[in-house]
C-alpha atoms as a PDB file:
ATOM      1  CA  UNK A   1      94.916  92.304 108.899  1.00  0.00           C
ATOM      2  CA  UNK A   2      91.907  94.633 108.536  1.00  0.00           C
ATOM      3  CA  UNK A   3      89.964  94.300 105.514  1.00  0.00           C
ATOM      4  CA  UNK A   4      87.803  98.159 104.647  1.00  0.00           C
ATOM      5  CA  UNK A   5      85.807  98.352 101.803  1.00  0.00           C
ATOM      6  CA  UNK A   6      83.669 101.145 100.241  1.00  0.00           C
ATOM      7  CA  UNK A   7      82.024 101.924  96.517  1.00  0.00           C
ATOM      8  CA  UNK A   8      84.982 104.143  95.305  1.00  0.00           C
ATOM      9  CA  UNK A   9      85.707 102.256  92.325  1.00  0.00           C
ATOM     10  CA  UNK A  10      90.266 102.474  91.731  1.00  0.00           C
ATOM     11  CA  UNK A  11      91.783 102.212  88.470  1.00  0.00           C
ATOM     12  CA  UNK A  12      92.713  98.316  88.041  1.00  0.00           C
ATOM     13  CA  UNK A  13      96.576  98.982  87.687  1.00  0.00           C
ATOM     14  CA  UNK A  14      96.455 101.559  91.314  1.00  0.00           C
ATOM     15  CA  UNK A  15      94.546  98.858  93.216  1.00  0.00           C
ATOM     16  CA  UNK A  16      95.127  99.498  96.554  1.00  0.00           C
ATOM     17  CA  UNK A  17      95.694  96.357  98.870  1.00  0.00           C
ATOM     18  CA  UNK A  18      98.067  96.703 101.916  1.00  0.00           C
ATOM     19  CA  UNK A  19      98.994  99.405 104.331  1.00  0.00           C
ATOM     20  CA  UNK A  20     102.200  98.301 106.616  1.00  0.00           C
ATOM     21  CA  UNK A  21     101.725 100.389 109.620  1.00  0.00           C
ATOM     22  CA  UNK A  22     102.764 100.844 113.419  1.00  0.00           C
ATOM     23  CA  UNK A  23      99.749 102.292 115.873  1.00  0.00           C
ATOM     24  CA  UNK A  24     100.263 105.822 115.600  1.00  0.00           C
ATOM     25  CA  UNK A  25     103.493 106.323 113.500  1.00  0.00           C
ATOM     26  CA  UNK A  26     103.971 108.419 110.734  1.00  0.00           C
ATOM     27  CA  UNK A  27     101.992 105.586 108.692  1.00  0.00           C
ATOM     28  CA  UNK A  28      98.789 106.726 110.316  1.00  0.00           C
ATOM     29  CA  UNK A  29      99.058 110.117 107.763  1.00  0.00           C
ATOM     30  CA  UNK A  30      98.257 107.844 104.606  1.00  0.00           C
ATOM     31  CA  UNK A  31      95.686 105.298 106.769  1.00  0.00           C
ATOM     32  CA  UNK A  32      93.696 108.589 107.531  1.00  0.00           C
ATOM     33  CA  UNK A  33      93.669 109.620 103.711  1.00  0.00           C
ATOM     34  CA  UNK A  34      92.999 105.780 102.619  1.00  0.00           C
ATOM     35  CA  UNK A  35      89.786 106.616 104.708  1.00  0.00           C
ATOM     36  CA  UNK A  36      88.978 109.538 103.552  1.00  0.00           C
ATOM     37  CA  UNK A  37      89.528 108.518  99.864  1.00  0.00           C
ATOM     38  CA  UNK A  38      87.078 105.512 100.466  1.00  0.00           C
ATOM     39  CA  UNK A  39      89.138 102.986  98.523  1.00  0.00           C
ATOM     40  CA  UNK A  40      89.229  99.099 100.031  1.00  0.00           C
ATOM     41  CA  UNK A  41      92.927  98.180 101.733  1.00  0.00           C
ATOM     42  CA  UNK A  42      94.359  95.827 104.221  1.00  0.00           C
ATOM     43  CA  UNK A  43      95.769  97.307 107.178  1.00  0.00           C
ATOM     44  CA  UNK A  44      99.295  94.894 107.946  1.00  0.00           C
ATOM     45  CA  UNK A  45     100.675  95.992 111.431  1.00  0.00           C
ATOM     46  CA  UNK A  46     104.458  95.887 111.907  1.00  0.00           C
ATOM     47  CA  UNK A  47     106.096  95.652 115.589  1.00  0.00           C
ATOM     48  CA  UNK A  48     108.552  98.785 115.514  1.00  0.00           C
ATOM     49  CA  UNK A  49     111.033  96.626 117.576  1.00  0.00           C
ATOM     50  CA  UNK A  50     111.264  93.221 116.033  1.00  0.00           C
ATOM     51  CA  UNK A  51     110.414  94.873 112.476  1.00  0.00           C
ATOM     52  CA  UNK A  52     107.875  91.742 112.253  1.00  0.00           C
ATOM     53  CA  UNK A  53     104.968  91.243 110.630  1.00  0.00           C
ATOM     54  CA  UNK A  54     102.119  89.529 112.719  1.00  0.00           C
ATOM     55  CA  UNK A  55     102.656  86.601 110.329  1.00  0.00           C
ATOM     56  CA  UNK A  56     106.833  86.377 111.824  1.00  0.00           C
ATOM     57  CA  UNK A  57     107.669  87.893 108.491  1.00  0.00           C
ATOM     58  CA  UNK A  58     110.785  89.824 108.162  1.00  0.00           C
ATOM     59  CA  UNK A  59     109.286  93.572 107.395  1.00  0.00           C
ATOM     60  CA  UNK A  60     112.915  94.339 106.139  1.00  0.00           C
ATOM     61  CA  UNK A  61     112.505  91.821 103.414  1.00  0.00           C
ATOM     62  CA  UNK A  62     109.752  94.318 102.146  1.00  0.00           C
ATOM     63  CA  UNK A  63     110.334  97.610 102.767  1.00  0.00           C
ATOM     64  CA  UNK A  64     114.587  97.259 103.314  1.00  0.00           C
ATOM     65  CA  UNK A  65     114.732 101.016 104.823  1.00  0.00           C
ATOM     66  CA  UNK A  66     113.189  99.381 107.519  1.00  0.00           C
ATOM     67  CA  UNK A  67     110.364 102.016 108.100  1.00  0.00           C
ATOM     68  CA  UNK A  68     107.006 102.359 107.695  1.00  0.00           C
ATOM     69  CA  UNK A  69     104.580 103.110 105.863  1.00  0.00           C
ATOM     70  CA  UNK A  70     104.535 100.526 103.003  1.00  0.00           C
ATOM     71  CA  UNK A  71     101.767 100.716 100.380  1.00  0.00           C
ATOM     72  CA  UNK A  72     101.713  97.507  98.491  1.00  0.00           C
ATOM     73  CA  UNK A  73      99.617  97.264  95.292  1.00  0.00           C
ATOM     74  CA  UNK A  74      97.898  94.653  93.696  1.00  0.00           C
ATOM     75  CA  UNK A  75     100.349  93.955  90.914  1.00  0.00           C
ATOM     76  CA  UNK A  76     103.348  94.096  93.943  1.00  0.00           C
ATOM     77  CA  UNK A  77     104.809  97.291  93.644  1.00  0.00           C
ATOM     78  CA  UNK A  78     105.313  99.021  96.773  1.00  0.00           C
ATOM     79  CA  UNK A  79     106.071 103.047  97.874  1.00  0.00           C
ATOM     80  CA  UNK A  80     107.274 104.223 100.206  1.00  0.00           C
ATOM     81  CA  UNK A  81     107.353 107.595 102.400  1.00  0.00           C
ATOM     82  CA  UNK A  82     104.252 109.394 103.810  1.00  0.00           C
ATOM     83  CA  UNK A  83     103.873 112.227 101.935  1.00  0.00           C
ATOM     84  CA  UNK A  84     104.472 110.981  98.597  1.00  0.00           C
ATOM     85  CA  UNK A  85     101.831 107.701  99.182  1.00  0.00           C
ATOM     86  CA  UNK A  86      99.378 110.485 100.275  1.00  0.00           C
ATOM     87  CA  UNK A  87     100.001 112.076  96.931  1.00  0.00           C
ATOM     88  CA  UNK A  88      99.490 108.669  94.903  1.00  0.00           C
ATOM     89  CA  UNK A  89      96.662 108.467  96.818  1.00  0.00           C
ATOM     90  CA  UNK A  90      95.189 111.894  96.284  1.00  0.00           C
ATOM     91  CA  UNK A  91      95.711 112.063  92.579  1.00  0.00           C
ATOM     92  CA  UNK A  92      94.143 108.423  91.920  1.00  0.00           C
ATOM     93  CA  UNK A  93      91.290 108.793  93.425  1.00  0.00           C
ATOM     94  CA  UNK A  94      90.905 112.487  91.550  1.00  0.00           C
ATOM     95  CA  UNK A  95      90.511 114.370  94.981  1.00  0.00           C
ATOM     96  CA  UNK A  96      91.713 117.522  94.191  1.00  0.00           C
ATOM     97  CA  UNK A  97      90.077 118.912  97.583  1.00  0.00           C
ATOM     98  CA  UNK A  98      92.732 116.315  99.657  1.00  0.00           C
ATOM     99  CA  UNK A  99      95.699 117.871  96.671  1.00  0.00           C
ATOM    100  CA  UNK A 100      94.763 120.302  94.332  1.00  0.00           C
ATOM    101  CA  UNK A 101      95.190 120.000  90.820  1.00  0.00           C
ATOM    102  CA  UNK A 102      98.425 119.371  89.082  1.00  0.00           C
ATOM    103  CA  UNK A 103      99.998 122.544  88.133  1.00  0.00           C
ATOM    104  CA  UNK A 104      98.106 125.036  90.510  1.00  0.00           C
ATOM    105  CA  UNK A 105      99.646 127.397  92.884  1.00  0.00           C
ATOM    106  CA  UNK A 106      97.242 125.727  95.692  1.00  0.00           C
ATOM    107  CA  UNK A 107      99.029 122.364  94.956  1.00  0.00           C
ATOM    108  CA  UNK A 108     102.074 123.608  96.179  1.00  0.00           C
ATOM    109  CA  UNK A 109     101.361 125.038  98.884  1.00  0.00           C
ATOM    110  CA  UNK A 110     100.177 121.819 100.333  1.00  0.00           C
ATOM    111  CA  UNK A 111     103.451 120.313  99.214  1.00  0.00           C
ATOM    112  CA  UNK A 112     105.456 122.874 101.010  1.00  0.00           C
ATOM    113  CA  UNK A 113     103.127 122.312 104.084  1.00  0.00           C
ATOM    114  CA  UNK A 114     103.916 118.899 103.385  1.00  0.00           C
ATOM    115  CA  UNK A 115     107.936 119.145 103.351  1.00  0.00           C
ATOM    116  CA  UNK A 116     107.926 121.326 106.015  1.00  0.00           C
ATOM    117  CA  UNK A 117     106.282 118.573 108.144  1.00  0.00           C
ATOM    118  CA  UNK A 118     108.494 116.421 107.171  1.00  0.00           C
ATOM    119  CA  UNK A 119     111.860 117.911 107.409  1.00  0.00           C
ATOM    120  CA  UNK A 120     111.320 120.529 110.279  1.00  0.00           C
ATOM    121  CA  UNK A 121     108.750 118.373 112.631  1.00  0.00           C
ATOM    122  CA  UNK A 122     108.936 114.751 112.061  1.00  0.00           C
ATOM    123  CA  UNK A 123     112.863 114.063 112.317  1.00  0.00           C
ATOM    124  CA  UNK A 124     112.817 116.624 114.910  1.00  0.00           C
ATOM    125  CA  UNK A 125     111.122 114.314 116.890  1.00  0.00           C
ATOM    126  CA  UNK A 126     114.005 111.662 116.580  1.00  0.00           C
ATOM    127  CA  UNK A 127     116.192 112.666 119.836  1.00  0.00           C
ATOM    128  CA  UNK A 128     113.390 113.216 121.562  1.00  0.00           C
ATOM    129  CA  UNK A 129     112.052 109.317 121.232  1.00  0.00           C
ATOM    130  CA  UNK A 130     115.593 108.276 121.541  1.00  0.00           C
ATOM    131  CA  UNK A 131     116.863 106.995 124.714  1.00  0.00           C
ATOM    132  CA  UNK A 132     120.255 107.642 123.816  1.00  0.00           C
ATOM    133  CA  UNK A 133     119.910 111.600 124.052  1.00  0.00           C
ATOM    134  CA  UNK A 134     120.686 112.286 127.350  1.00  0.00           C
ATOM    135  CA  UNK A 135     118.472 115.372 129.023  1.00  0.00           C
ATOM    136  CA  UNK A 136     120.154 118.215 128.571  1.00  0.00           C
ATOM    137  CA  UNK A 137     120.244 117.179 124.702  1.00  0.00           C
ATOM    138  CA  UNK A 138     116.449 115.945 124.578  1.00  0.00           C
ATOM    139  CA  UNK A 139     115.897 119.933 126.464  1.00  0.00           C
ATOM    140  CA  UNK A 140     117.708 121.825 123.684  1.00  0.00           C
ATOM    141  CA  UNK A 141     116.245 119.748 120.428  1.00  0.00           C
ATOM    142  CA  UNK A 142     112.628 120.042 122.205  1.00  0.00           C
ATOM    143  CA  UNK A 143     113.523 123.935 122.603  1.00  0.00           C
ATOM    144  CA  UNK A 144     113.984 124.456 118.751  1.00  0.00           C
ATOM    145  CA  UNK A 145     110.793 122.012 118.312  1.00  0.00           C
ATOM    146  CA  UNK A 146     108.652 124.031 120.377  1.00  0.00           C
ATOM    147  CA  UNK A 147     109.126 127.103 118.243  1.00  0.00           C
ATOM    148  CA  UNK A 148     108.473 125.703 115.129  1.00  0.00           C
ATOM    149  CA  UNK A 149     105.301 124.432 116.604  1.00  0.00           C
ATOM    150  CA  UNK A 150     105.043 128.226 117.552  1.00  0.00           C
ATOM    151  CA  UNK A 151     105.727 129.334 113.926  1.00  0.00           C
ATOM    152  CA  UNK A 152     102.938 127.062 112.572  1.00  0.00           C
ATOM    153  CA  UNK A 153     100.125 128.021 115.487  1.00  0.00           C
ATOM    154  CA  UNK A 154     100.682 131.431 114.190  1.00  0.00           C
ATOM    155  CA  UNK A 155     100.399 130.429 110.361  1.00  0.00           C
ATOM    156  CA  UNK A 156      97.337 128.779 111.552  1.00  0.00           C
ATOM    157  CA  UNK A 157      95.740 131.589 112.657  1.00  0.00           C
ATOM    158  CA  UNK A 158      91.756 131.129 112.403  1.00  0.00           C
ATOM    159  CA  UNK A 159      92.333 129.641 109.101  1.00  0.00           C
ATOM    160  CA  UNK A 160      89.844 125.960 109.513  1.00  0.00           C
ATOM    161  CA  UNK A 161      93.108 123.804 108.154  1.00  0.00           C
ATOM    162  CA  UNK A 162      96.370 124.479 107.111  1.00  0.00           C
ATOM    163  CA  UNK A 163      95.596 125.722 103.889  1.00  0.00           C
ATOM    164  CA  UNK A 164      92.275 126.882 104.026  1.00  0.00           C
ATOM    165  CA  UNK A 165      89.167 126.063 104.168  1.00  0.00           C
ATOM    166  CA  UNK A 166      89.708 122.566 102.607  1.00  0.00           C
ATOM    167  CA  UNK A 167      91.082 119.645 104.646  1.00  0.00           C
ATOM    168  CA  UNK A 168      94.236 118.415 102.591  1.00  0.00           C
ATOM    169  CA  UNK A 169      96.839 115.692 102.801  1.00  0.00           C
ATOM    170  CA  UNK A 170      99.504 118.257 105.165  1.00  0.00           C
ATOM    171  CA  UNK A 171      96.129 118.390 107.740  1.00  0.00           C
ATOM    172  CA  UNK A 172      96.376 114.529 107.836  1.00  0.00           C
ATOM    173  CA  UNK A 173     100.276 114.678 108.406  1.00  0.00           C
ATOM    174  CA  UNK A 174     100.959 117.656 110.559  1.00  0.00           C
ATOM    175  CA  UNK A 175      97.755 115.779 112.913  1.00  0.00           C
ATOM    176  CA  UNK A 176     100.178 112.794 113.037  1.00  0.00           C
ATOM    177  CA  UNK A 177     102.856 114.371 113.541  1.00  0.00           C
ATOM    178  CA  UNK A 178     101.787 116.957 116.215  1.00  0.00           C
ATOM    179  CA  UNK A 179     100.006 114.108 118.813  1.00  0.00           C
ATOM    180  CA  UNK A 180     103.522 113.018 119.380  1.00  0.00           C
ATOM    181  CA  UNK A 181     104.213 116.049 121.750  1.00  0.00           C
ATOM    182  CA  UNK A 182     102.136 114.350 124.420  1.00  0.00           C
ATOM    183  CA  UNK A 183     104.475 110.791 124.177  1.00  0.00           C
ATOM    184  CA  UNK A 184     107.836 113.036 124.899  1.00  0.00           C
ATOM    185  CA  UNK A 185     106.336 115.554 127.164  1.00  0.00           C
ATOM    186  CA  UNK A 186     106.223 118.733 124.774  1.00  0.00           C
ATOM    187  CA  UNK A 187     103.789 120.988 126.191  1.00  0.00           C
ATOM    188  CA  UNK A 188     101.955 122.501 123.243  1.00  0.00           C
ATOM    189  CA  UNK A 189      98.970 123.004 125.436  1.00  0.00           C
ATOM    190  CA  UNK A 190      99.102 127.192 125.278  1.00  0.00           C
ATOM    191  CA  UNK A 191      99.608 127.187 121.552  1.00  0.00           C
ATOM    192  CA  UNK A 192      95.424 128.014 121.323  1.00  0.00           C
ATOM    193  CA  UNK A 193      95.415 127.543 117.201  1.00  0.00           C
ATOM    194  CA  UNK A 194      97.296 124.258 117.122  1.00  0.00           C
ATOM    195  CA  UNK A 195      94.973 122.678 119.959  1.00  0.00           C
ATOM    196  CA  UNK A 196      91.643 124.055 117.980  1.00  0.00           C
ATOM    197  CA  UNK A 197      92.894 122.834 114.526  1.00  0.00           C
ATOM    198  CA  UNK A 198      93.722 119.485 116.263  1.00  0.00           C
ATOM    199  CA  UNK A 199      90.536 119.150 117.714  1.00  0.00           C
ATOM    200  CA  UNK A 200      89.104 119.778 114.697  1.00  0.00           C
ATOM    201  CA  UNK A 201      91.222 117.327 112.483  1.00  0.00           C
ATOM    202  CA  UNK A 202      90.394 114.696 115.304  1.00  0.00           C
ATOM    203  CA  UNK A 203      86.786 115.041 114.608  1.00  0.00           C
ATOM    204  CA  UNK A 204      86.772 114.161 111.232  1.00  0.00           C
ATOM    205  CA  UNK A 205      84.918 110.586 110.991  1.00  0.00           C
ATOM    206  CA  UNK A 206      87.894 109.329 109.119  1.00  0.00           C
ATOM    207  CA  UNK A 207      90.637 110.105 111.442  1.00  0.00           C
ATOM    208  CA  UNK A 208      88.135 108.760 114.126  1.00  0.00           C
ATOM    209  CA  UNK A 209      87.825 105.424 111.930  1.00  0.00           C
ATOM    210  CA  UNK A 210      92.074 105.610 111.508  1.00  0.00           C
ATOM    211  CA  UNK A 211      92.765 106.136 115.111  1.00  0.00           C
ATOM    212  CA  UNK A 212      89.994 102.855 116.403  1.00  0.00           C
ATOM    213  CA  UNK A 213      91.614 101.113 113.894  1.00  0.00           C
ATOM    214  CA  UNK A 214      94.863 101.444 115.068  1.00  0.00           C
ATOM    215  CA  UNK A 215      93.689 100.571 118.788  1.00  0.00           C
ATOM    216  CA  UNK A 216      94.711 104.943 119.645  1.00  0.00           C
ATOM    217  CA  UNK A 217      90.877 105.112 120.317  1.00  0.00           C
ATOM    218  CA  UNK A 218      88.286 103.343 122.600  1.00  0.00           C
END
């Protein structure tokens, strides 16, 4: 485990103190905003294969969907699912730059960025990393992926992140998200908006810090 501290002081009952992860899963969304939030946590790496902890614990036994992330707290409870730890995270720490404000129209529209990540990107990855899917099928899902990845180069336009000028919780995800395109040979390399606002997001000290961490950076 990797201890990271820093001065942001967390409500006693939120107290942040584990992060179940793989290296460059859908976990690294809510490591990157643990960073950029500041708060202290434990990073506890899980092999994707054996679901095992490096301890030999049986990751099942806590988090039974069998997926991470996991964000334990100090009193036990644990949640689960990326974009709605990111949101725990946001609104604890008060960062209404990384999620605006309960109630405001800006708030959902980095929710909707946020489900449409999820639902329309992520699990379309899922044939793609299967080895099951024979090629013909992995060529048609990576089709209808590669024009949603159109759609949102073209929402992007020269807007700095997703929704503006502020880096949000949907930057952290659809960063994730999108660096998978290199693993299954997606060539997103002409989409000029996407590969700008990724080499932005990837300059940000604490997706640098997120990706070292996770051994995705020399």
């Amino acid at each position: 485990m990797l201890a990271v501290s820093a001065g942001f002081l967390w409500p006693k009952r939120g107290h942040v103190v584990k992060l179940y992860y793989s290296p460059g899963a859908c976990s690294l969304a809510p490591h990157i905003m643990l960073r950029e939030i500041g708060h202290p946590f434990d990073l506890v790496k899980v092999d994707p294969g054996s679901h095992k902890t490096p301890d030999g614990g049986d990751f099942y036994a806590i988090n039974p969907k069998g997926c991470v992330p996991v964000l334990q707290l100090d009193n036990g409870e644990r949640l689960t699912e990326g974009p709605v730890i990111a949101q725990y995270l946001c609104d604890q720490a008060k960062r209404s730059d990384l999620m605006p404000a309960f109630g405001s129209f800006e708030r959902y529209r980095v929710l909707e960025w946020q489900n449409y990540i999820t639902s329309e990107l992520h699990k379309s990855f899922s044939p793609l990393f299967n080895s099951q899917f024979d090629a013909n099928a992995k060529a048609l899902h990576a089709s209808g992926l590669r024009k949603k990845f159109d759609w949102v180069s073209e929402a992007l336009g020269s807007k700095e992140y997703l929704c503006g000028a502020n880096f949000t919780a949907a930057d952290a995800y659809l960063f994730t998200v999108t660096s998978w395109a290199r693993h299954v040979d997606l060539d997103l390399s002409n989409l000029t908006n996407l590969q700008g606002y990724a080499e932005r997001v990837g300059k940000r000290p604490s997706v640098q810090a997120a990706l070292r961490a996770e051994g995705l950076l020399k």
